[in-house]
Each structure stands twice: as C-alpha cells, then as structure tokens.
C-alpha atoms as a PDB file:
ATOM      1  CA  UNK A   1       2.866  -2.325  -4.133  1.00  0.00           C
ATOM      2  CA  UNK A   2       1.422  -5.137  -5.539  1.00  0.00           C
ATOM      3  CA  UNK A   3      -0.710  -4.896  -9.090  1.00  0.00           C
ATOM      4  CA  UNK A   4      -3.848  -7.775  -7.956  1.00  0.00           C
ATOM      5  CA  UNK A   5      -6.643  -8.724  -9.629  1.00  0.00           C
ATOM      6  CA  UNK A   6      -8.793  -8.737  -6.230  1.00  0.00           C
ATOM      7  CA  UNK A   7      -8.009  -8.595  -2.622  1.00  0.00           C
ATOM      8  CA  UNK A   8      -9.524  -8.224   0.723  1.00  0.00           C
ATOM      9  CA  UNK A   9      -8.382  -7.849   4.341  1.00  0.00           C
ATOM     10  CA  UNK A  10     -10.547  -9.570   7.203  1.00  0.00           C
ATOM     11  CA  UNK A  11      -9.745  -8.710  10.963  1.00  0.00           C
ATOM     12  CA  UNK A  12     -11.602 -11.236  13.226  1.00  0.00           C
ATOM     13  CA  UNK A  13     -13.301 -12.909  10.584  1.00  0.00           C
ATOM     14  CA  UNK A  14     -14.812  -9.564   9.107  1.00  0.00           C
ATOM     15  CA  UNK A  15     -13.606  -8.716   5.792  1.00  0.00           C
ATOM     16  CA  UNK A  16     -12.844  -4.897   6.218  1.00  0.00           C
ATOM     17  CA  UNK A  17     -11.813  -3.916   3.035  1.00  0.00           C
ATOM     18  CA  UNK A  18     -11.748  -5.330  -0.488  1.00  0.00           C
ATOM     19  CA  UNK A  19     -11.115  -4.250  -4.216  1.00  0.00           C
ATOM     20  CA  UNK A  20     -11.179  -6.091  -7.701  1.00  0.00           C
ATOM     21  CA  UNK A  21      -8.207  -4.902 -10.299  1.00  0.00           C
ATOM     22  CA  UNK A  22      -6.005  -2.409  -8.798  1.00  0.00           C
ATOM     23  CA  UNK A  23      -2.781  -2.463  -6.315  1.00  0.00           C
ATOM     24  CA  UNK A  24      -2.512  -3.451  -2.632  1.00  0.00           C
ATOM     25  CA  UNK A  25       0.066  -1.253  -0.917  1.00  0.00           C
ATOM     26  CA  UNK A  26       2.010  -2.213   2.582  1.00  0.00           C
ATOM     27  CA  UNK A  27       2.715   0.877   3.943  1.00  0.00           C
ATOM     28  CA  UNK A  28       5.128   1.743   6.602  1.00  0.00           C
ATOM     29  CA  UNK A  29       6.634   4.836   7.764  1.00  0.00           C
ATOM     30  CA  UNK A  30      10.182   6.012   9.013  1.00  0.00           C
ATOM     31  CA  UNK A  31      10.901   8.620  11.582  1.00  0.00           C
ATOM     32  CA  UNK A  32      12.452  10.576   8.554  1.00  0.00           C
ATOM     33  CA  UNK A  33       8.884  11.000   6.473  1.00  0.00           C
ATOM     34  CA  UNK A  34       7.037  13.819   6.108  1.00  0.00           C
ATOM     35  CA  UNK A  35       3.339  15.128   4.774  1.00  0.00           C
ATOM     36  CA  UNK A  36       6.014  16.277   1.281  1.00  0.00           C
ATOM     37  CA  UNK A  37       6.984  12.359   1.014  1.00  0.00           C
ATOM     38  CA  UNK A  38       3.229  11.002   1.158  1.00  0.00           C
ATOM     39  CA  UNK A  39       2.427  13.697  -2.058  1.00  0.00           C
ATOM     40  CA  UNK A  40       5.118  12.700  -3.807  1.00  0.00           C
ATOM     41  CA  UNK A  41       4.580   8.716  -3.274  1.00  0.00           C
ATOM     42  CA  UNK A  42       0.881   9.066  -3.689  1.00  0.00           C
ATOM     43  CA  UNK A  43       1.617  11.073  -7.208  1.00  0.00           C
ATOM     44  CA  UNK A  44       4.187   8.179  -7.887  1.00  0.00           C
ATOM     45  CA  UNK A  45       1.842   5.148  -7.248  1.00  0.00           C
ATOM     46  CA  UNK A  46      -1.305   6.658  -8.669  1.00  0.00           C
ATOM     47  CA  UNK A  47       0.463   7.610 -12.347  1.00  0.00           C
ATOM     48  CA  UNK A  48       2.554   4.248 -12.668  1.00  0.00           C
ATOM     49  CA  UNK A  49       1.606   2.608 -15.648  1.00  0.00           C
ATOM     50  CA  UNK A  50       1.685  -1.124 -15.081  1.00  0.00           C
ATOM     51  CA  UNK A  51      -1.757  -2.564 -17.014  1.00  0.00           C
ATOM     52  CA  UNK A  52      -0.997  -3.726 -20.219  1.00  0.00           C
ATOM     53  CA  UNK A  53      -2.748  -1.747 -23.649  1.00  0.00           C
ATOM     54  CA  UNK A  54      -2.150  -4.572 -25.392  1.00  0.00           C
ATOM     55  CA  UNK A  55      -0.026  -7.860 -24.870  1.00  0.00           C
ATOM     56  CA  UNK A  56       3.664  -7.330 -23.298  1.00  0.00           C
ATOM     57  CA  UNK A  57       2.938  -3.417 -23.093  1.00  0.00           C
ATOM     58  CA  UNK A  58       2.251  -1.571 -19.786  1.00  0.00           C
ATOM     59  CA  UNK A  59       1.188   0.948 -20.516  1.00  0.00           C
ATOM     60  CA  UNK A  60      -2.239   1.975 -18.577  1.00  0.00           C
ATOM     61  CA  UNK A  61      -2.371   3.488 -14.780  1.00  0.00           C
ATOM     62  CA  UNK A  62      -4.848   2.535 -12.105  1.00  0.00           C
ATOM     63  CA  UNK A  63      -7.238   5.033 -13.515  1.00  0.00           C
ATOM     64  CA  UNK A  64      -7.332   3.720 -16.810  1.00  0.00           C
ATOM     65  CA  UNK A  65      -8.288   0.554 -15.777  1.00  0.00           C
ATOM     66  CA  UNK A  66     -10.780   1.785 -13.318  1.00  0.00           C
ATOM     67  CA  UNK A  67      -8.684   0.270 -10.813  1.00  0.00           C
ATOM     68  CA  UNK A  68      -8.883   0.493  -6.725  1.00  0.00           C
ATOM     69  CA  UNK A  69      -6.432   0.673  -3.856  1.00  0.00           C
ATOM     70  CA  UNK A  70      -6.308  -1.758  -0.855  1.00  0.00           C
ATOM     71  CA  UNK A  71      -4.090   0.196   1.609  1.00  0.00           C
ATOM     72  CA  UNK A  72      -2.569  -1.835   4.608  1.00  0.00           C
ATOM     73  CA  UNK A  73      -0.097  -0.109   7.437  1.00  0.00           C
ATOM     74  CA  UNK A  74       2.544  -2.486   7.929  1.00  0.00           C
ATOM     75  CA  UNK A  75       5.077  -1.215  10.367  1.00  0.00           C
ATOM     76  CA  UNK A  76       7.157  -4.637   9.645  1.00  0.00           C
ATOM     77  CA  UNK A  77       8.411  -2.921   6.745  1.00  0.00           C
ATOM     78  CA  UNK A  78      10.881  -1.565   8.596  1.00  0.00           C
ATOM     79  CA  UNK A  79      12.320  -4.785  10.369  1.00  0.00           C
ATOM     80  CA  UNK A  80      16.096  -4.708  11.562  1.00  0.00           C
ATOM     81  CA  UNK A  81      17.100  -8.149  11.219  1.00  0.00           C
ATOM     82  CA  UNK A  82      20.934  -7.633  10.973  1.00  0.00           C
ATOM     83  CA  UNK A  83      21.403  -8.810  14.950  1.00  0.00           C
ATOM     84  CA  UNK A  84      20.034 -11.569  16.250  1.00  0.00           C
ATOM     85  CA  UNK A  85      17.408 -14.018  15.122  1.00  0.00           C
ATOM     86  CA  UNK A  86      14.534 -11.695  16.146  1.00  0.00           C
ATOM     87  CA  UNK A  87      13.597  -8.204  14.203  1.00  0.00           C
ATOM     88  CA  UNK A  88      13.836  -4.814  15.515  1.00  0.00           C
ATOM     89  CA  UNK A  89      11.205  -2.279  14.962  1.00  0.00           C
ATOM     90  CA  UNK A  90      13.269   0.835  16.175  1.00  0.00           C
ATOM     91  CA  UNK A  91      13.375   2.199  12.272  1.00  0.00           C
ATOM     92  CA  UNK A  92       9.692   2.438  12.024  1.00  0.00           C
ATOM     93  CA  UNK A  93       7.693   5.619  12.725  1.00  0.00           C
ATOM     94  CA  UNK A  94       5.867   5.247  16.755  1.00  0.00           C
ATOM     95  CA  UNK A  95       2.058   5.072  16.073  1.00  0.00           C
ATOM     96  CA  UNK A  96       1.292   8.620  17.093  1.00  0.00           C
ATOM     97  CA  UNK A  97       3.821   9.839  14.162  1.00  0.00           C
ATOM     98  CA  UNK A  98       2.207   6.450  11.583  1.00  0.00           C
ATOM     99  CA  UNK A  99      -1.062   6.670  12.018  1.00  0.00           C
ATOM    100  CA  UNK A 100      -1.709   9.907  11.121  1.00  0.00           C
ATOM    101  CA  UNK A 101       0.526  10.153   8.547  1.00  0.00           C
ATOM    102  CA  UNK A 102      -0.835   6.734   7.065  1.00  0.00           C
ATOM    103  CA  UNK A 103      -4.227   8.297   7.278  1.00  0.00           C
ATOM    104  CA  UNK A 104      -2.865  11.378   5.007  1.00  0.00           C
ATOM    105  CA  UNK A 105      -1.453   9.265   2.969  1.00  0.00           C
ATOM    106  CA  UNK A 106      -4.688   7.057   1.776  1.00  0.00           C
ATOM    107  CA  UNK A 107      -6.561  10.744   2.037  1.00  0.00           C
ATOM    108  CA  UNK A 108      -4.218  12.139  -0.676  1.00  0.00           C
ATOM    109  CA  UNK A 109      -4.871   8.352  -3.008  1.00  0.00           C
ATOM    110  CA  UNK A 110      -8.830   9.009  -2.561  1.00  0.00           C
ATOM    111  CA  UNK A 111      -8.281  12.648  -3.495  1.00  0.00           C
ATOM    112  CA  UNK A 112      -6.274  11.813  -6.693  1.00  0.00           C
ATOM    113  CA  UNK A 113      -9.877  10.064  -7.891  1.00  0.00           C
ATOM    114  CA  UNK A 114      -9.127   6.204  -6.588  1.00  0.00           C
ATOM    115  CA  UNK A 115     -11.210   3.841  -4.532  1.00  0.00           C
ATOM    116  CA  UNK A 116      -9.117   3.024  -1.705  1.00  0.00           C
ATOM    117  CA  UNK A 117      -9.955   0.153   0.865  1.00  0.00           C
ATOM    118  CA  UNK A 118      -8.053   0.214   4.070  1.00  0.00           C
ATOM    119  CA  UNK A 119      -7.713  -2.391   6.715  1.00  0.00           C
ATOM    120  CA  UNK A 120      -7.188  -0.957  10.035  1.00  0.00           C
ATOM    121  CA  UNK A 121      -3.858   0.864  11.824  1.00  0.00           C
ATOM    122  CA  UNK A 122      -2.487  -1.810  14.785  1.00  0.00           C
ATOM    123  CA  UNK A 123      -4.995  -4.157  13.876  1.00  0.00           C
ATOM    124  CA  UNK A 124      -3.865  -8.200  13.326  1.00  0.00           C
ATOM    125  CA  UNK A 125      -4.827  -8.381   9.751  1.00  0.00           C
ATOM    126  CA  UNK A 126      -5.497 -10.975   7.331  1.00  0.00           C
ATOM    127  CA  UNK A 127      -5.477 -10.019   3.797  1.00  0.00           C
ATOM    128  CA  UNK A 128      -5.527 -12.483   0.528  1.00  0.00           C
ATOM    129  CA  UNK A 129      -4.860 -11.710  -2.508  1.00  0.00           C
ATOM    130  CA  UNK A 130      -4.562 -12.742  -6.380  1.00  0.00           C
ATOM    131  CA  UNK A 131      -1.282 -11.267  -7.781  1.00  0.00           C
ATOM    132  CA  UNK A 132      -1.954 -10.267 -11.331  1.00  0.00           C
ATOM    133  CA  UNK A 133       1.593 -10.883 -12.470  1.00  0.00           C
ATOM    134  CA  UNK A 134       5.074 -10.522 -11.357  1.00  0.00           C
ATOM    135  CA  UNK A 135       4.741  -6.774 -10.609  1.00  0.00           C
ATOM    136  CA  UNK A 136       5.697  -6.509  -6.955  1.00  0.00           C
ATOM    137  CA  UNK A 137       7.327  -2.676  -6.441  1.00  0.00           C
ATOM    138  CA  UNK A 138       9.083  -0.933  -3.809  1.00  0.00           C
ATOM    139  CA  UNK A 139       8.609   3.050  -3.090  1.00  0.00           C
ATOM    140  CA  UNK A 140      10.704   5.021  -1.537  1.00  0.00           C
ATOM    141  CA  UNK A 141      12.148   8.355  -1.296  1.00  0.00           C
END
C-alpha cells in the first residue's frame, strides 16, 4: 500500500482506472488465503490512519480525507528469487483461486464506503503514480 496523491493505470494506452488522494494497493494472493483474510485486510487498510491532522501527526484514515483506492493484482508479489537469476511464481495463488478472490477483496473496500479504481486481473499494466510521502506498507496475515 502506497498513500499517493493521484494515480492511474493505463492498459494499451487507455487509462483504466484513476484516483486523486488515497492509497494504491498491489495485491497478490497465496494458496493459503481465504474470503476471512480479505475482511480482515480490507478492515486493516480502510481504518489505517496515515493523513496527517496537523503537521508530523497521522492521524486521519482514507475516509477522513475523502480518499480513493486504486487496486492493482500483482501476482509478482509473490516472486521466489532465492534460486537462480530468474523468479518463481509457484507461491502465488493460480488465477482461478486470484481472481476471484481479488474481486472479493476490492468488493469488500467499495462496501466499507471507498471509491476504488481497479486496473484489470492478467492484464500488462501501466500505472503512475505521485507518492505522497514515505508511507509505503506491507499487509499481511
């Protein structure tokens, strides 16, 4: 997760999704998760308090700041790079299991009450983005 001032991902020269203020997620999934791990990760990400109230104090979540959600699946995520000089991609979840899970997922962040943008599952995405400071986090469980 990424806290951005804007964002957008483009696939073939089509921007498919963009947000202003808010947080652009790379999400992958493991053999291992399950619908219970997408609740608790989308309760996680949309109550983390990372806007400042005032200067050096973070204090404000994504819906006090009216902010949005660019969701990207990213199946790199789960690269094995331990042999070798070229990744393995046996850790992440097979597309069947992914997709749908990755389409729960953004499902639960819209139900919470936030925007969410979304690029497309498989696709060769582009996305750019302006990092609003050095507040890069990784979610797990």
């Amino acid at each position: 997760m990424q806290r951005v001032n804007h964002a957008q991902v483009t696939i073939d020269g089509q921007v498919v999704g963009k947000i202003g203020k808010g947080y652009v997620l790379l999400v992958g999934f493991g053999p291992q998760d399950t619908p219970a791990t997408l609740e608790y990760l989308a309760h996680k990400i949309v109550n983390l308090r990372v806007f400042e109230s005032e200067p050096g104090k973070m204090n404000l979540g994504l819906k006090d700041v009216g902010g949005e959600i660019l969701s990207i699946s990213q199946f790199t995520l789960y690269a094995d790079v331990k042999k070798g000089n070229r990744p393995g991609f046996s850790n992440a979840a097979k597309p069947a299991v992914a997709e749908p899970l990755y389409h729960q997922f953004n499902d639960l962040l819209t139900a919470a009450g936030i925007h969410v943008e979304t690029g497309q599952f498989g696709a060769d995405m582009k996305v750019e983005l302006e990092n609003d400071g050095p507040v890069t986090i990784i979610y797990e469980k």
